[in-house]
Protein backbone atom coordinates (compact mmCIF):
# COMPACT_ATOMS: atom_id res chain seq x y z
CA UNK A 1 -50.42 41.62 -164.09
CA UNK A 2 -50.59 43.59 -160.73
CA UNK A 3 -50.84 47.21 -161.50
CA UNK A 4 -48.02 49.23 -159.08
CA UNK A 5 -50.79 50.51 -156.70
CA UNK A 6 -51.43 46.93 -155.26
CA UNK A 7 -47.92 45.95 -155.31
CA UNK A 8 -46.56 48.96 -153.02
CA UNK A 9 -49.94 48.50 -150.93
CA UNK A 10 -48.64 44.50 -150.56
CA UNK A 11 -45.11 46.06 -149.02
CA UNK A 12 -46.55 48.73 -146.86
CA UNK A 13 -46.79 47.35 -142.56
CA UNK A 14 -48.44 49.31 -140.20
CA UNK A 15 -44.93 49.54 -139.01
CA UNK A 16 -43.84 51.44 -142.22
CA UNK A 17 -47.10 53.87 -141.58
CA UNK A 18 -45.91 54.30 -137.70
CA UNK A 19 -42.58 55.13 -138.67
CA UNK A 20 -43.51 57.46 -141.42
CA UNK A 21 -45.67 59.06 -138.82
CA UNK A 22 -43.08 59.60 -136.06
CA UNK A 23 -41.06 61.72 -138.85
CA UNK A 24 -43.95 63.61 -140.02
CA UNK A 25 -45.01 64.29 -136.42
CA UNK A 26 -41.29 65.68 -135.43
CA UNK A 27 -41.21 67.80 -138.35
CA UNK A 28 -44.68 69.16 -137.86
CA UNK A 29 -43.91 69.59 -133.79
CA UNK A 30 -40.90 71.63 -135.04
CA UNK A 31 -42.40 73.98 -137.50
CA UNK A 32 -44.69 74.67 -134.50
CA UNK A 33 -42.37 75.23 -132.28
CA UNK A 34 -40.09 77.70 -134.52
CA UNK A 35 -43.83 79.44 -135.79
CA UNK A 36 -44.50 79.83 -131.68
CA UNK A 37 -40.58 81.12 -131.18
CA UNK A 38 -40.70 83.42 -134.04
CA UNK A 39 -44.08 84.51 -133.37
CA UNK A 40 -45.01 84.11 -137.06
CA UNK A 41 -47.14 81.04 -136.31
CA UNK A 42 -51.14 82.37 -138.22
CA UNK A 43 -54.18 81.19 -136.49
CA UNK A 44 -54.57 78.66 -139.57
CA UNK A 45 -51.20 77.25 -139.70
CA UNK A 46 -51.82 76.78 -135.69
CA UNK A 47 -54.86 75.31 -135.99
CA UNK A 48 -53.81 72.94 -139.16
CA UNK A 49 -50.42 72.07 -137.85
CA UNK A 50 -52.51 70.81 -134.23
CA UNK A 51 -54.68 68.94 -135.64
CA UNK A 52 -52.21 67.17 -138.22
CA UNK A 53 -50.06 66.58 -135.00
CA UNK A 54 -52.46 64.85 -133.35
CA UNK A 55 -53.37 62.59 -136.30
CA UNK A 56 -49.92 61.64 -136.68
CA UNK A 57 -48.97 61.17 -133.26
CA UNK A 58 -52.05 58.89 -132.74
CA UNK A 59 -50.10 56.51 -135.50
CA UNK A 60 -46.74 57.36 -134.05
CA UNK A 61 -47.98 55.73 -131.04
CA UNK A 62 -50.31 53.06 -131.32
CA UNK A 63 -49.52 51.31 -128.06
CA UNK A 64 -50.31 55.01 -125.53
CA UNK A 65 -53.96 55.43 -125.18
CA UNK A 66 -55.39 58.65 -126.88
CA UNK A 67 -56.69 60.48 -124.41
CA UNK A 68 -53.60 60.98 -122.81
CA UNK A 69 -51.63 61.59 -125.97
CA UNK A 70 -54.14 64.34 -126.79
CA UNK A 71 -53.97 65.90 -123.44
CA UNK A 72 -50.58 65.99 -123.23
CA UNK A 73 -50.68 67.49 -126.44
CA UNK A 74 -53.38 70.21 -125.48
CA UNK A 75 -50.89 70.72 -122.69
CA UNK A 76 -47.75 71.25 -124.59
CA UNK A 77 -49.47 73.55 -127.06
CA UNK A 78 -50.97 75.43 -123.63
CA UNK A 79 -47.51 75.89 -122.42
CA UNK A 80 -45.86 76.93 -126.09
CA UNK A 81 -49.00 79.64 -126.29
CA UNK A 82 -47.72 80.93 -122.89
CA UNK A 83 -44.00 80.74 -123.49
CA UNK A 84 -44.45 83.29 -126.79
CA UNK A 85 -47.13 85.11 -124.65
CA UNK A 86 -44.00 85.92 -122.44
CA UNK A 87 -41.88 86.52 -125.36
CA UNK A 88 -43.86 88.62 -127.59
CA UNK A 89 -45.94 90.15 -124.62
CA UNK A 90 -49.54 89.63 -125.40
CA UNK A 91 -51.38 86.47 -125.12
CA UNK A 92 -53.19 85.07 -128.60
CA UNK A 93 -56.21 83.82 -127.28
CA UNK A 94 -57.89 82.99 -130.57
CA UNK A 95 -54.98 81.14 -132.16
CA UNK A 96 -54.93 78.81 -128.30
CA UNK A 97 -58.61 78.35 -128.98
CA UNK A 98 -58.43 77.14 -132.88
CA UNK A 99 -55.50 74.82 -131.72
CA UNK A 100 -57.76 73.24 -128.81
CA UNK A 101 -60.47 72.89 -131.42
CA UNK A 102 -58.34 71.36 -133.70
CA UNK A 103 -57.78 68.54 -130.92
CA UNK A 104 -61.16 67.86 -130.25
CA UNK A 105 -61.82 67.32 -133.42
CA UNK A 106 -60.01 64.33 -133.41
CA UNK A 107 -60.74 63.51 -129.90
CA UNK A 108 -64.71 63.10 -130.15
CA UNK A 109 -64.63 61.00 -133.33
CA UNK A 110 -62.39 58.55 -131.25
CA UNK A 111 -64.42 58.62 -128.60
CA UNK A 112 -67.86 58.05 -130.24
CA UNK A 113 -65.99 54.91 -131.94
CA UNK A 114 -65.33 53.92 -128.10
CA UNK A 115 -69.00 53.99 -126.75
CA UNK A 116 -69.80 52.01 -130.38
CA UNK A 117 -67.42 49.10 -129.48
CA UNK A 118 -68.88 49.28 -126.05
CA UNK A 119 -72.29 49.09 -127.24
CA UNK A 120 -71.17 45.95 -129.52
CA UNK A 121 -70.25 43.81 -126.82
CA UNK A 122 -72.75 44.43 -124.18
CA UNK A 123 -75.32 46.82 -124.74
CA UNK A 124 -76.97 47.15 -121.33
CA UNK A 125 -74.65 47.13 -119.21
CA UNK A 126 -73.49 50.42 -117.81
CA UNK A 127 -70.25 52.46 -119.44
CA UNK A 128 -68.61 52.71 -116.15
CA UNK A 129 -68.88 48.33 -115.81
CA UNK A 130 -67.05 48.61 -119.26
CA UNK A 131 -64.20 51.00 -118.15
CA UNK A 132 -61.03 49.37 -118.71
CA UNK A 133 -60.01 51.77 -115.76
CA UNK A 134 -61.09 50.03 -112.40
CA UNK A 135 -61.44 52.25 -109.71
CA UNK A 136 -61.68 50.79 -105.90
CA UNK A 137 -64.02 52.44 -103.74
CA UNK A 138 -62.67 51.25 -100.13
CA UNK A 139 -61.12 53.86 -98.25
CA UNK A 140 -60.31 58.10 -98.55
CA UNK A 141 -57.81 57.35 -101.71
CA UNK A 142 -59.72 55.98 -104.26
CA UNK A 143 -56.36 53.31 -105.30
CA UNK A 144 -56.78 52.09 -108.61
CA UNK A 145 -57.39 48.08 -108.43
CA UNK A 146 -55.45 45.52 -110.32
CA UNK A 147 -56.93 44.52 -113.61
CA UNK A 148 -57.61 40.84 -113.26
CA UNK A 149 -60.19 39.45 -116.28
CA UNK A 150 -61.20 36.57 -114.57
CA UNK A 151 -61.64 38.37 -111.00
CA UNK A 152 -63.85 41.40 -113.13
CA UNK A 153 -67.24 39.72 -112.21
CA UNK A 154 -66.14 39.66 -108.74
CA UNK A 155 -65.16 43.48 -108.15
CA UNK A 156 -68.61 45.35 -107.19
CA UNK A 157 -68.84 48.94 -107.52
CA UNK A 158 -71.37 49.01 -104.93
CA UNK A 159 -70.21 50.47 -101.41
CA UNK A 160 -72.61 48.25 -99.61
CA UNK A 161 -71.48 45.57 -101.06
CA UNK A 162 -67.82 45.90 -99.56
CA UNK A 163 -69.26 44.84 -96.32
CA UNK A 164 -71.65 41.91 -97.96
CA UNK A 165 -68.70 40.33 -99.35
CA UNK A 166 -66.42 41.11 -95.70
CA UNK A 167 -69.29 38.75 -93.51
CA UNK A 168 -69.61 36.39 -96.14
């Protein structure tokens, strides 16, 4: 006999969780957005509600990368803390700084579990190598460069290298 437990956890998808989490992160953006409007919105409630934000908007939206979830997020809660500093005529800076501590709470955990998978699968060679971001150096406009796997070994980030490769 399966107790109930292990028969809901046998139903449940990640889809179910990232659903669930795209409600709980409207209603929680709301209640932050009426607690900014109202300007009833304690330095706890801001803090909590920021950080329970981020955590479900993280599993709203698995497929955006996290850093620029959470800095979009630090930005919106930036603006909000401005927009009732215009309303209510005085500027809370405590309550702006719990909320941004609140983010990077989550933010350095995710992080650290970055630079761990990093040092799984290669651990000497350097972080910027490992970058999923490739950045050309050639020319005033640093243009990002198209992420090719098999062409990876190829792309040096060495500026004297640019002109090895050009007289080879």
């Amino acid at each position: 006999m399966v107790p109930c437990m292990d028969a809901l956890l046998f139903r449940i998808t990640p889809g179910h969780v990232a659903s669930f989490a795209r409600i709980a992160a409207l209603l929680i953006a709301f209640a932050l957005t009426a607690g900014y409007v109202t300007d009833r919105l304690s330095l706890e409630m801001a803090g909590s509600g920021a950080f329970f934000l981020a955590m479900f908007m993280l599993l709203a939206l698995p497929g955006q990368r996290s850093s620029e979830l959470l800095g979009a997020l630090a930005i919106w809660l930036t603006y909000a803390e401005f927009m009732a500093a215009i309303q209510s005529g005085q500027f809370d800076l405590w309550r702006w700084a719990v909320v941004l501590a609140a983010l990077s709470l989550v933010i350095v955990p995710i992080k650290v579990q970055h630079v761990r998978q990093l040092a799984r699968t290669n651990p000497y060679r350097p972080i910027r190598e490992l970058d999923r971001r490739v950045w050309s150096s050639a020319g005033k406009g640093a243009a990002p460069a198209p992420y090719v796997p098999a062409a990876l070994p190829a792309i040096s980030f060495d500026p004297d290298a640019v002109g090895d490769m050009a007289s080879a």
